[in-house]
Structure formats: structure tokens, C-alpha cells
PDB file of N, CA and C in Angstrom:
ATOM      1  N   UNK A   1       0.839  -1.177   0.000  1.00  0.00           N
ATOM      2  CA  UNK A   1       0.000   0.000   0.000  1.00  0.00           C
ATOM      3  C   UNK A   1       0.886   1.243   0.000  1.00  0.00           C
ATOM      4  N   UNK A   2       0.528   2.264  -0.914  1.00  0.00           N
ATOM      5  CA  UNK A   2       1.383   3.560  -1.049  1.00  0.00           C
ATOM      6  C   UNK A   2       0.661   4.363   0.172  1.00  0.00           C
ATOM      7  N   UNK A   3       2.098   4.921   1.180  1.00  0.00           N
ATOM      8  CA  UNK A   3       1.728   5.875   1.764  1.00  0.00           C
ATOM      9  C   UNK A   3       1.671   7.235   1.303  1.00  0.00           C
ATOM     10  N   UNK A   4       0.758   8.159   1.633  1.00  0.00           N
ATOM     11  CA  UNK A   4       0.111   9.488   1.246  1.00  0.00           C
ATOM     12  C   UNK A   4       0.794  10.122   1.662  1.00  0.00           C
ATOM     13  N   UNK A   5       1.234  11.461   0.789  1.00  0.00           N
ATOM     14  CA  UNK A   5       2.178  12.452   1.945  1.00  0.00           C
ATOM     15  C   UNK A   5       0.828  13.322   1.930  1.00  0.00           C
ATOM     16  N   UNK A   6       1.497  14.392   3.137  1.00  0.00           N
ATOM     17  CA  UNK A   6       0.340  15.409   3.250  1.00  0.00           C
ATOM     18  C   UNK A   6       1.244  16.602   2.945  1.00  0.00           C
ATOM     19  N   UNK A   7       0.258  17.512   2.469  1.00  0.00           N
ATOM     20  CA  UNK A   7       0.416  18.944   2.227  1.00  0.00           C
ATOM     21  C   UNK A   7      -0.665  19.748   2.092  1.00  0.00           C
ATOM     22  N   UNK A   8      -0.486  20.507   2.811  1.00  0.00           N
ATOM     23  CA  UNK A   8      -1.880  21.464   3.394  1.00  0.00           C
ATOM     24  C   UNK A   8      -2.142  22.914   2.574  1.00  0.00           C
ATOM     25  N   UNK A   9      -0.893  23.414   2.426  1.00  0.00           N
ATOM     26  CA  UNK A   9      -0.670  24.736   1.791  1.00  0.00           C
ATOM     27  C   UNK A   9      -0.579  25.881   2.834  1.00  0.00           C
ATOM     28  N   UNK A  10      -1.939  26.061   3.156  1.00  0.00           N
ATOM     29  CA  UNK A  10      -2.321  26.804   4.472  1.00  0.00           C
ATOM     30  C   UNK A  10      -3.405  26.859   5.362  1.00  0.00           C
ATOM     31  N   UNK A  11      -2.757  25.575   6.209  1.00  0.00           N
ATOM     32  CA  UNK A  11      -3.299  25.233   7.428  1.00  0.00           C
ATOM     33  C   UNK A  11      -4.215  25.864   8.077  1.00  0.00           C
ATOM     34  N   UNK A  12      -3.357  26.892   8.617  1.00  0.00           N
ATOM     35  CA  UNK A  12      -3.946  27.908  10.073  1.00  0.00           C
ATOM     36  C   UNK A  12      -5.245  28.805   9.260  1.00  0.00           C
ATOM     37  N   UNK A  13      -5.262  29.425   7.689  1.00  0.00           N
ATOM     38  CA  UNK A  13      -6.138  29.574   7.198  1.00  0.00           C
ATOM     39  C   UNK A  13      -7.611  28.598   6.705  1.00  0.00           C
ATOM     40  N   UNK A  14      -7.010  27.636   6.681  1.00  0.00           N
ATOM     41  CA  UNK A  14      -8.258  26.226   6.162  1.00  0.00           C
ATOM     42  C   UNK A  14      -9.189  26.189   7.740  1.00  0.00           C
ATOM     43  N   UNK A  15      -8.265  26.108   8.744  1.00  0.00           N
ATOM     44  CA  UNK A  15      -8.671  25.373  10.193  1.00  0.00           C
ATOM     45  C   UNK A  15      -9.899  27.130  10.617  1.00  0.00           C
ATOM     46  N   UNK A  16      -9.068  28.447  10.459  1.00  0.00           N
ATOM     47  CA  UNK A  16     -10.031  29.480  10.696  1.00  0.00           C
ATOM     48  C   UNK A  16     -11.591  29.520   9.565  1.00  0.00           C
ATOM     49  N   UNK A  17     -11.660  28.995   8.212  1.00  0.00           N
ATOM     50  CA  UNK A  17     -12.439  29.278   7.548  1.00  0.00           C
ATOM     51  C   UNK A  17     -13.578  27.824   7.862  1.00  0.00           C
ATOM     52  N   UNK A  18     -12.904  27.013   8.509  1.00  0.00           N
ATOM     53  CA  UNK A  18     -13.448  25.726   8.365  1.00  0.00           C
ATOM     54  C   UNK A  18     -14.280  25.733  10.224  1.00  0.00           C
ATOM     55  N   UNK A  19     -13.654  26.609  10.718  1.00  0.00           N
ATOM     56  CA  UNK A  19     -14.330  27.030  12.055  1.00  0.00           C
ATOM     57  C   UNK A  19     -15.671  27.955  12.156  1.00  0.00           C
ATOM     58  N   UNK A  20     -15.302  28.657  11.020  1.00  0.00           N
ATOM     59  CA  UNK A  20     -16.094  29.763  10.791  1.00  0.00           C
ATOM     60  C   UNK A  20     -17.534  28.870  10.380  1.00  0.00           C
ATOM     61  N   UNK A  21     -17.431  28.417   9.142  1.00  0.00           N
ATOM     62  CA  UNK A  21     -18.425  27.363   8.518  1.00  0.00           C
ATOM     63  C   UNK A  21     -19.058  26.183   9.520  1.00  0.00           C
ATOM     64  N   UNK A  22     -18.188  25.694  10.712  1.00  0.00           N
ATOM     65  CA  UNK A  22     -19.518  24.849  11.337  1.00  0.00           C
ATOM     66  C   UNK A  22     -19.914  25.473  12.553  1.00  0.00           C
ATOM     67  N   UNK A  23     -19.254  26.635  13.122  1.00  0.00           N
ATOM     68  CA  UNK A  23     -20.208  27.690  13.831  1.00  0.00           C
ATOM     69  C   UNK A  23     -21.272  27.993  12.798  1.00  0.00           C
ATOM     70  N   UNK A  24     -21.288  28.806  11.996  1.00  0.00           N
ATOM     71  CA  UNK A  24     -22.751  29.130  11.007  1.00  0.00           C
ATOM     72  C   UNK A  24     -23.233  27.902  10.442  1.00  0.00           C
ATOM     73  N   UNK A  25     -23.078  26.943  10.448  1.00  0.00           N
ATOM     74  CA  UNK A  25     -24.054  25.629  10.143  1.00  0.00           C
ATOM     75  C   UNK A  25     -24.717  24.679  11.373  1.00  0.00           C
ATOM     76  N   UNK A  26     -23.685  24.691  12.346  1.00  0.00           N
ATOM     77  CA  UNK A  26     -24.421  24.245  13.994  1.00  0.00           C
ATOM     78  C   UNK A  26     -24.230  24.747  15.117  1.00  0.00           C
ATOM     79  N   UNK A  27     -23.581  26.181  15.052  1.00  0.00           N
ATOM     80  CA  UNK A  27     -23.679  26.672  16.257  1.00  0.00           C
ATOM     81  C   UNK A  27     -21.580  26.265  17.169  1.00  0.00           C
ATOM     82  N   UNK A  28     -21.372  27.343  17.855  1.00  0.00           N
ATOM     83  CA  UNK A  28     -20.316  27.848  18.599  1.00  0.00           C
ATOM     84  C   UNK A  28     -20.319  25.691  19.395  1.00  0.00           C
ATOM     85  N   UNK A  29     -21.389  25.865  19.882  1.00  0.00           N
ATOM     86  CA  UNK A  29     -21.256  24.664  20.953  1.00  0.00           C
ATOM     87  C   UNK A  29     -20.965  23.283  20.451  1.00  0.00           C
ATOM     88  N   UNK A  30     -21.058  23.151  18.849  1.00  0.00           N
ATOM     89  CA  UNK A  30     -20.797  22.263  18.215  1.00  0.00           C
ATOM     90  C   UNK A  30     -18.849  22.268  17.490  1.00  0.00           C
ATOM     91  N   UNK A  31     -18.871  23.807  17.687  1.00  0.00           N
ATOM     92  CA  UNK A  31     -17.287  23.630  16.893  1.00  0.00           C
ATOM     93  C   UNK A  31     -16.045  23.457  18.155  1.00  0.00           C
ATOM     94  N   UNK A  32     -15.363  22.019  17.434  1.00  0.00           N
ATOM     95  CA  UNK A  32     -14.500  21.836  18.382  1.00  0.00           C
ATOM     96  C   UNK A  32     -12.996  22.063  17.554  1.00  0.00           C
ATOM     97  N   UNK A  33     -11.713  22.191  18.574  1.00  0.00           N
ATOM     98  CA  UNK A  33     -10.483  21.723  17.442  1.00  0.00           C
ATOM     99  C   UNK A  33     -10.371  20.351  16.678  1.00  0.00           C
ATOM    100  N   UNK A  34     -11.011  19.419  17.608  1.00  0.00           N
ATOM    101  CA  UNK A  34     -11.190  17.995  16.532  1.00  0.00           C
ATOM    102  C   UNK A  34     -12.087  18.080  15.549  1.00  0.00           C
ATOM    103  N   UNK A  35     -13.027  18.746  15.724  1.00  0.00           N
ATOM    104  CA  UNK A  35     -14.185  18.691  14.508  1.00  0.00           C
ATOM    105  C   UNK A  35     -13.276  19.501  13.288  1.00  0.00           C
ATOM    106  N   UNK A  36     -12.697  20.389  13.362  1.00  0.00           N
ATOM    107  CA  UNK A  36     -11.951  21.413  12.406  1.00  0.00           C
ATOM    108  C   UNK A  36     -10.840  20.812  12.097  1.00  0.00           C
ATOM    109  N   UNK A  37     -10.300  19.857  12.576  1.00  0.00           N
ATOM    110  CA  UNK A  37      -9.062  19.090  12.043  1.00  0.00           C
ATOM    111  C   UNK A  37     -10.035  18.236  11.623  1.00  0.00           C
ATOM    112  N   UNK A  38     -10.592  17.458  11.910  1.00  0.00           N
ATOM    113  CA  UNK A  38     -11.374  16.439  10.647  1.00  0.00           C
ATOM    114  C   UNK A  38     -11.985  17.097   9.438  1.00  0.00           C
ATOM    115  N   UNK A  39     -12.362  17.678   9.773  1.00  0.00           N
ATOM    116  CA  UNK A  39     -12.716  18.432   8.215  1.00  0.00           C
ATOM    117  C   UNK A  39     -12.038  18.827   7.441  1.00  0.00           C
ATOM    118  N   UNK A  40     -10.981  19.415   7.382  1.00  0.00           N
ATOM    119  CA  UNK A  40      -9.910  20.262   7.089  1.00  0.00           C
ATOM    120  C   UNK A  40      -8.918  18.601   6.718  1.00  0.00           C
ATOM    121  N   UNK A  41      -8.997  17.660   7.183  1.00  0.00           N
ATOM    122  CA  UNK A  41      -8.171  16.318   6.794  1.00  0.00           C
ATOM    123  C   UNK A  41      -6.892  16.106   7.555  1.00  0.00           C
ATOM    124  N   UNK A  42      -6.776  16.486   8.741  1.00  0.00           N
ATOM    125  CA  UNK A  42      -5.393  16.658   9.237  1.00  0.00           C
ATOM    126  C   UNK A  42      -5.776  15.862  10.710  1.00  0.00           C
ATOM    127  N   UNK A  43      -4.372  15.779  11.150  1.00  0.00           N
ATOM    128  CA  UNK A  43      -4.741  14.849  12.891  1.00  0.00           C
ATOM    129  C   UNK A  43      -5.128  15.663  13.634  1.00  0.00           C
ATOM    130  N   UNK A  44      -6.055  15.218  14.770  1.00  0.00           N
ATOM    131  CA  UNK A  44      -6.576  16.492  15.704  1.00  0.00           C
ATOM    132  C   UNK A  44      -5.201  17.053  16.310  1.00  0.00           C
ATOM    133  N   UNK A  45      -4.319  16.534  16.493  1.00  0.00           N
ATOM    134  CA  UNK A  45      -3.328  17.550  17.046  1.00  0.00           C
ATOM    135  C   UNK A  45      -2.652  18.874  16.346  1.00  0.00           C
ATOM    136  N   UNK A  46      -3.134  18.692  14.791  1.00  0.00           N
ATOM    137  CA  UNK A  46      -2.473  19.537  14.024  1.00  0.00           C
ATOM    138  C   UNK A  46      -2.680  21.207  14.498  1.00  0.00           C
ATOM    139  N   UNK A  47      -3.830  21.224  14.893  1.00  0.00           N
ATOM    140  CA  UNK A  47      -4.660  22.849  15.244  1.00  0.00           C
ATOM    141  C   UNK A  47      -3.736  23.504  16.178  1.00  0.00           C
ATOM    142  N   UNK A  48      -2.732  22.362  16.835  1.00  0.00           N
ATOM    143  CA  UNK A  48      -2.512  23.180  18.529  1.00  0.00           C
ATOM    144  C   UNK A  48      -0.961  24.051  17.557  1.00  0.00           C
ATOM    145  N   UNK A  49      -0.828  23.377  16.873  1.00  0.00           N
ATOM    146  CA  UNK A  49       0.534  24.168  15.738  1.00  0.00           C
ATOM    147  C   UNK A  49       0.343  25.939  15.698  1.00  0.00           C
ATOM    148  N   UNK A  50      -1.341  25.993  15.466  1.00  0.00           N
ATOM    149  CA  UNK A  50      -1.559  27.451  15.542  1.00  0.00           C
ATOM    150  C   UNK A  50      -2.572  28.347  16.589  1.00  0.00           C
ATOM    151  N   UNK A  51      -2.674  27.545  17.217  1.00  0.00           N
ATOM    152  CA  UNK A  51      -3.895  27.794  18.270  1.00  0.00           C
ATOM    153  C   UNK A  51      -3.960  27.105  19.685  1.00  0.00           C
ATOM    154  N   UNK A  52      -3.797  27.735  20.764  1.00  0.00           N
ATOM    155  CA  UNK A  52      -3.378  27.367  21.556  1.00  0.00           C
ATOM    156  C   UNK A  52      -4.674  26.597  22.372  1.00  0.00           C
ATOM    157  N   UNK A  53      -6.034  27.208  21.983  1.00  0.00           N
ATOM    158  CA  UNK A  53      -6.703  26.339  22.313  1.00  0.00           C
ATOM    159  C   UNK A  53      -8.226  26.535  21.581  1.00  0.00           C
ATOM    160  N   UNK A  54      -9.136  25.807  21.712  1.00  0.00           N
ATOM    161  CA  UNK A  54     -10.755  26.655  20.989  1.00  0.00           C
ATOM    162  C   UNK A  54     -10.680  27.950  20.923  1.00  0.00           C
ATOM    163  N   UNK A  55     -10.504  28.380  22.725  1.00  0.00           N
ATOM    164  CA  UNK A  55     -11.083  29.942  22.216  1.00  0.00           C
ATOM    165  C   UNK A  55      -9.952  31.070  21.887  1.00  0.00           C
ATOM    166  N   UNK A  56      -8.484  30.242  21.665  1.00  0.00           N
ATOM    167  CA  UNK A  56      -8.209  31.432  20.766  1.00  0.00           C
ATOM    168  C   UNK A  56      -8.311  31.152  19.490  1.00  0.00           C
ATOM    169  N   UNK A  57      -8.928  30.092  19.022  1.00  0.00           N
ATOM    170  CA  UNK A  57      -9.317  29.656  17.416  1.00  0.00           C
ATOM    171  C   UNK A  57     -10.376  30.806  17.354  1.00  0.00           C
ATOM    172  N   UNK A  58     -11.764  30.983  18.072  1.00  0.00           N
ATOM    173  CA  UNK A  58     -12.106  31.334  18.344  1.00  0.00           C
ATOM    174  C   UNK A  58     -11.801  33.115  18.152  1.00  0.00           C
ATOM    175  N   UNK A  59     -11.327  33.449  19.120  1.00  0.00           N
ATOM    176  CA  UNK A  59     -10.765  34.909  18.646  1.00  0.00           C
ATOM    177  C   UNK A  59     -10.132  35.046  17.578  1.00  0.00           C
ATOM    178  N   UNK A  60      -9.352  34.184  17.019  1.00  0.00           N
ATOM    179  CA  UNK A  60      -9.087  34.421  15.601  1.00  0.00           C
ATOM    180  C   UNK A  60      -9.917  34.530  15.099  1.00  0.00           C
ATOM    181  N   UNK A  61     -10.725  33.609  14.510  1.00  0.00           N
ATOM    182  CA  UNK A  61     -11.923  33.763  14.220  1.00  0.00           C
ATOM    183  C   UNK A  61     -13.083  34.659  14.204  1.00  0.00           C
ATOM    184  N   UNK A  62     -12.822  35.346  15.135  1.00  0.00           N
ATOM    185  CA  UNK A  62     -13.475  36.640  15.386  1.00  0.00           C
ATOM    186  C   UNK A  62     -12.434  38.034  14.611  1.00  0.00           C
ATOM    187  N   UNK A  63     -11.153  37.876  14.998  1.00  0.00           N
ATOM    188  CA  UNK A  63     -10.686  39.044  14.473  1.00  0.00           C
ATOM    189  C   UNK A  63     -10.677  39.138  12.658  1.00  0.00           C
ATOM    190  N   UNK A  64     -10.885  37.983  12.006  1.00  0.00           N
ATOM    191  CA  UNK A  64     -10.616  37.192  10.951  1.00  0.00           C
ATOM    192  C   UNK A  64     -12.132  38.009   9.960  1.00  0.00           C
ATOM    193  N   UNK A  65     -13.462  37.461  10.948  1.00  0.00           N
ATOM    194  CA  UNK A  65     -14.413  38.114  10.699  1.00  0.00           C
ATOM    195  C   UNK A  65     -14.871  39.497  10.110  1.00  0.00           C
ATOM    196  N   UNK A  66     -13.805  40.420  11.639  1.00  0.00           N
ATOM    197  CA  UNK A  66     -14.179  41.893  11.361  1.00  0.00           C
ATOM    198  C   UNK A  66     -13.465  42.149  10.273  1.00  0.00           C
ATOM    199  N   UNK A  67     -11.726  41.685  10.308  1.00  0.00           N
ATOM    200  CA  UNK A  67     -11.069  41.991   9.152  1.00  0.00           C
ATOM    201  C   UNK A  67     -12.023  42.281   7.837  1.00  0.00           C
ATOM    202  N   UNK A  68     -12.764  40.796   7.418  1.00  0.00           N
ATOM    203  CA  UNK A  68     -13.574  40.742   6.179  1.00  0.00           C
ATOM    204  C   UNK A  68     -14.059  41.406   5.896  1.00  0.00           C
ATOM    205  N   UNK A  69     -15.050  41.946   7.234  1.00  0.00           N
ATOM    206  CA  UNK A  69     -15.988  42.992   7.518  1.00  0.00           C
ATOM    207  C   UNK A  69     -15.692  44.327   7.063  1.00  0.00           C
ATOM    208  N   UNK A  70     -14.707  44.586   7.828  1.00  0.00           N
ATOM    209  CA  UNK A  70     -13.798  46.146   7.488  1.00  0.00           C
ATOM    210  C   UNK A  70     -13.644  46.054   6.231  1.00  0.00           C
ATOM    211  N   UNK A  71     -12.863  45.578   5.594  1.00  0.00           N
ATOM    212  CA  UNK A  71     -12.850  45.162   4.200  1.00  0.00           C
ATOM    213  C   UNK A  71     -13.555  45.317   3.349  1.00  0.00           C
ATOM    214  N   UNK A  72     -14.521  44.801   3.315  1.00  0.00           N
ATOM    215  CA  UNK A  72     -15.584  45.092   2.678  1.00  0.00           C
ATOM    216  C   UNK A  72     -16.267  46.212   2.667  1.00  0.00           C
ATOM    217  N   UNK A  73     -16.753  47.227   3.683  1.00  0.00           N
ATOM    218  CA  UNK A  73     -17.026  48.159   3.738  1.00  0.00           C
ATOM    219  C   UNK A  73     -16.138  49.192   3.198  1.00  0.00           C
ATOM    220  N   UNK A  74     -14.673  49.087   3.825  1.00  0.00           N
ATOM    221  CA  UNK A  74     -13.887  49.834   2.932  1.00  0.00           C
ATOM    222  C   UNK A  74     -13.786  50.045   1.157  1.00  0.00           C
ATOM    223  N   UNK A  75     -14.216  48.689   0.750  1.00  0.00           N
ATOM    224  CA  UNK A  75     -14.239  48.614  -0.900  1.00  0.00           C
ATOM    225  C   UNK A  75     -15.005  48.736  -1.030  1.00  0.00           C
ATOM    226  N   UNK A  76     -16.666  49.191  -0.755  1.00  0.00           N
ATOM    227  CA  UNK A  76     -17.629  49.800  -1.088  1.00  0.00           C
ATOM    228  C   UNK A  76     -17.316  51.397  -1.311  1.00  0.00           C
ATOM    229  N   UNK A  77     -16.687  51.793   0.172  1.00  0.00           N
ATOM    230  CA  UNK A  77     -16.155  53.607   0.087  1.00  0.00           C
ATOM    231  C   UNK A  77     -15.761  53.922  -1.206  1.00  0.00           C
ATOM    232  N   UNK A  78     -14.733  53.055  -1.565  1.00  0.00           N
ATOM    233  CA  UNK A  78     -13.196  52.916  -2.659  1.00  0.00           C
ATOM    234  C   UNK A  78     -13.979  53.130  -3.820  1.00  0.00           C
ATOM    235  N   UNK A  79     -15.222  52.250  -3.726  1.00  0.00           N
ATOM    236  CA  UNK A  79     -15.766  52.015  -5.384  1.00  0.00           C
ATOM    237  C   UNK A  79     -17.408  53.107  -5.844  1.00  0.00           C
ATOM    238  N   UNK A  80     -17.563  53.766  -4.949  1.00  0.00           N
ATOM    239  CA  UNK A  80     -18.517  54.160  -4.754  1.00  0.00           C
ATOM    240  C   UNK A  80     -18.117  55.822  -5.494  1.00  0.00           C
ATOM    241  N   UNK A  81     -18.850  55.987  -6.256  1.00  0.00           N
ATOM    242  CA  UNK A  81     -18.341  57.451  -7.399  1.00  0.00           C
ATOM    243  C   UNK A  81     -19.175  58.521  -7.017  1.00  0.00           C
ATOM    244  N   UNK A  82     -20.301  57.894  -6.364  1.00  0.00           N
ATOM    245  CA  UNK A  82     -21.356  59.099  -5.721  1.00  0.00           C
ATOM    246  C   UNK A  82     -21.552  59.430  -4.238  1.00  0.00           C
ATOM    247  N   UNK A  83     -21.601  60.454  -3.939  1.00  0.00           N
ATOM    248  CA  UNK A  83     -21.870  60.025  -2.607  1.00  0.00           C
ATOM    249  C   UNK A  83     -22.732  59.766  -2.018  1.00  0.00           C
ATOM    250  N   UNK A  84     -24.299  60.600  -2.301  1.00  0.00           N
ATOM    251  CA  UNK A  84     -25.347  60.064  -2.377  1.00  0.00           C
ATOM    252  C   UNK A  84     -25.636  58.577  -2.559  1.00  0.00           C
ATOM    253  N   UNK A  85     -24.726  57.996  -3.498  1.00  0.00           N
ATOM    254  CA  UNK A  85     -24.720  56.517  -3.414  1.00  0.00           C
ATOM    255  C   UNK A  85     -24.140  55.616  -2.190  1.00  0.00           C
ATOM    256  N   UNK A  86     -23.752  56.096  -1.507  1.00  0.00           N
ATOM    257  CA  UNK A  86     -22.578  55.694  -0.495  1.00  0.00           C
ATOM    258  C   UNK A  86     -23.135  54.590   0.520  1.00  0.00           C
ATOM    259  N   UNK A  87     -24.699  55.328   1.228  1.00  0.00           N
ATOM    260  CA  UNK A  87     -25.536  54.692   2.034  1.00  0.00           C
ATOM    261  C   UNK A  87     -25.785  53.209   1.213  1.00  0.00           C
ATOM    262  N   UNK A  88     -26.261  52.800   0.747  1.00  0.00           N
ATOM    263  CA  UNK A  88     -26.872  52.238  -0.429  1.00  0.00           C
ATOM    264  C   UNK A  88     -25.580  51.252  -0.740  1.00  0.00           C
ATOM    265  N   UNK A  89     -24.483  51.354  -1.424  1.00  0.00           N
ATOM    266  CA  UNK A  89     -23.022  50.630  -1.294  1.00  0.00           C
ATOM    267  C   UNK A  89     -23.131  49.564  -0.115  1.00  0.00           C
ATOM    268  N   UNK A  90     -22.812  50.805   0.906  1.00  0.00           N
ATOM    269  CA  UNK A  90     -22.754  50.129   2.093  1.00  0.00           C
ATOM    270  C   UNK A  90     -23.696  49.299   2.958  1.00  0.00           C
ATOM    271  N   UNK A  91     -24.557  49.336   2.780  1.00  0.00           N
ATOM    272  CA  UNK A  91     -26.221  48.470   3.145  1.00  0.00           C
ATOM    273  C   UNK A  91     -25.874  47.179   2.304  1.00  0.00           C
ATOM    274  N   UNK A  92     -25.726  47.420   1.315  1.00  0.00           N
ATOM    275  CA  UNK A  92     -25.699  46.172   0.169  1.00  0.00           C
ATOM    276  C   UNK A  92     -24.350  45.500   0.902  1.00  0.00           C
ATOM    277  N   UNK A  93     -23.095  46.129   0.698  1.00  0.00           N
ATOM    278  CA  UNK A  93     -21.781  45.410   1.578  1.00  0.00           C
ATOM    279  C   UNK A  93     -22.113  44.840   3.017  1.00  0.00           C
ATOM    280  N   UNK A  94     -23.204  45.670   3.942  1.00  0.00           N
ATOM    281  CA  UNK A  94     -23.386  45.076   5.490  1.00  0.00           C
ATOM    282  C   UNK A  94     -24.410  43.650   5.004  1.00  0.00           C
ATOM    283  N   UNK A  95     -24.971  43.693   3.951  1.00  0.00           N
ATOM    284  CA  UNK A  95     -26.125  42.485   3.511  1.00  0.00           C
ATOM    285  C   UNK A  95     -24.924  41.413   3.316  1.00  0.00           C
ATOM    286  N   UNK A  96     -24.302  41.738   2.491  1.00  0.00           N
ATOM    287  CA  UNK A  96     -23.832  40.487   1.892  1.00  0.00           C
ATOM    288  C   UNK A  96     -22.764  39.713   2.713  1.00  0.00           C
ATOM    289  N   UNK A  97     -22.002  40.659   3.674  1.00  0.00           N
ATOM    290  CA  UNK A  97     -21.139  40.104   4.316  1.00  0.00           C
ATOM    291  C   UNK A  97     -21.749  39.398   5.337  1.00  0.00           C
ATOM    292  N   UNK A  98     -22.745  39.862   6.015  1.00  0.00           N
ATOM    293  CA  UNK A  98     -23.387  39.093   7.286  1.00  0.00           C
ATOM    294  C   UNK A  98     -24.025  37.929   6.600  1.00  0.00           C
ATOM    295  N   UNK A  99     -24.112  37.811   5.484  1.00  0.00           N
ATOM    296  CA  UNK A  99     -24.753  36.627   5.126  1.00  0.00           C
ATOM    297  C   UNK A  99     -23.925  35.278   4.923  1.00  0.00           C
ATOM    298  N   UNK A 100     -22.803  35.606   5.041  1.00  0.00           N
ATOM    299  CA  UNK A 100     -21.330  34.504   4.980  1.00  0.00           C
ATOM    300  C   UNK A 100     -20.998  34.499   6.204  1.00  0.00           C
ATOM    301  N   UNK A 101     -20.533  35.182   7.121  1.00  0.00           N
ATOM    302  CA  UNK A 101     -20.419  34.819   8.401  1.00  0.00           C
ATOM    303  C   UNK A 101     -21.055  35.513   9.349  1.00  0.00           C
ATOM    304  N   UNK A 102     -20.145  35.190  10.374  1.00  0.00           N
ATOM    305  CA  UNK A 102     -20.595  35.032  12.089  1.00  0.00           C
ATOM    306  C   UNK A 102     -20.166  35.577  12.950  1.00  0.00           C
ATOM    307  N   UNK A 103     -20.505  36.215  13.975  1.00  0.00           N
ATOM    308  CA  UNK A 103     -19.735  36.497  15.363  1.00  0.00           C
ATOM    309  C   UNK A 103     -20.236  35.645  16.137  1.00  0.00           C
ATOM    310  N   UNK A 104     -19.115  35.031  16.776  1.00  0.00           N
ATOM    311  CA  UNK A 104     -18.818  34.620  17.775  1.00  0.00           C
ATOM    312  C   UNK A 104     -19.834  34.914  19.535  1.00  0.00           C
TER     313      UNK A 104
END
């Protein structure tokens, strides 16, 4: 039998996006570091590489969030030619982003 190598690319990013996704599909009380290393395909010990425990997955996860958040709102400002249009940008950017994730 051929053994598999592994290669992840980027871990600590897969394990935050993959945290994010089963908080918004079952809830904070369901996401564990083993559940996010099984999904993600790696041994449950792999997570502690970047995270010292849930809840600073967790706060990552949270800071990870606003980042997006900020982000997004900022490239509404950026792209927005009117200002009158501005409200309106940004409503549409607060829609769409809350609709992908979560706070914590």
C-alpha cells in the first residue's frame, strides 16, 4: 500500500475558515479543534501548531471576521463614485457580508 504524503498549503487559514463554517451551520457549541481538524483532513493535534486552544481559534476567528468585515465596507467607500450613493453601497456590503459569516 502507497503511503500518502500530506500537504496542506495553508493550514492555520483552512482550520479558521473551516471554524467559521460549522459555527454558522451548527452553532459555537458544536465547533471543536477535533471537529476542524477532521474536516480540514489533518490529525486532531495539528490545530494546537496554531492555536493554543478553541477559544483562541475562536478569537481568531473573530478578528478574521471583522477583518472581512472592514474590508468590505472599505471597498464599497473605494468604489462608490457618488456620494449620495454611499448609504446604499454600504447596506448592500453590510447584507452580503453578514450573510457569509458570524460572530462569535
Amino acid at each position: 500500500m502507497e503511503k500518502k504524503t500530506y500537504h496542506h498549503g495553508n493550514l492555520r487559514a483552512a482550520l479558521i475558515e473551516t471554524g467559521i463554517g460549522i459555527v454558522n451551520e451548527e452553532g459555537t457549541a458544536a465547533c471543536s479543534l477535533r471537529k476542524v481538524a477532521a474536516k480540514c483532513g489533518v490529525s486532531h493535534a495539528a490545530p494546537y501548531s496554531h492555536f493554543k486552544d478553541k477559544e483562541d481559534l475562536f478569537e481568531t476567528m473573530k478578528q478574521y471576521v471583522t477583518e472581512r468585515f472592514a474590508n468590505a465596507l472599505n471597498d464599497s467607500i473605494q468604489k462608490c463614485q457618488v456620494e449620495t450613493e454611499l448609504q446604499t453601497q454600504l447596506g448592500k456590503a453590510y447584507v452580503t457580508c453578514t450573510n457569509r459569516i458570524f460572530i462569535v
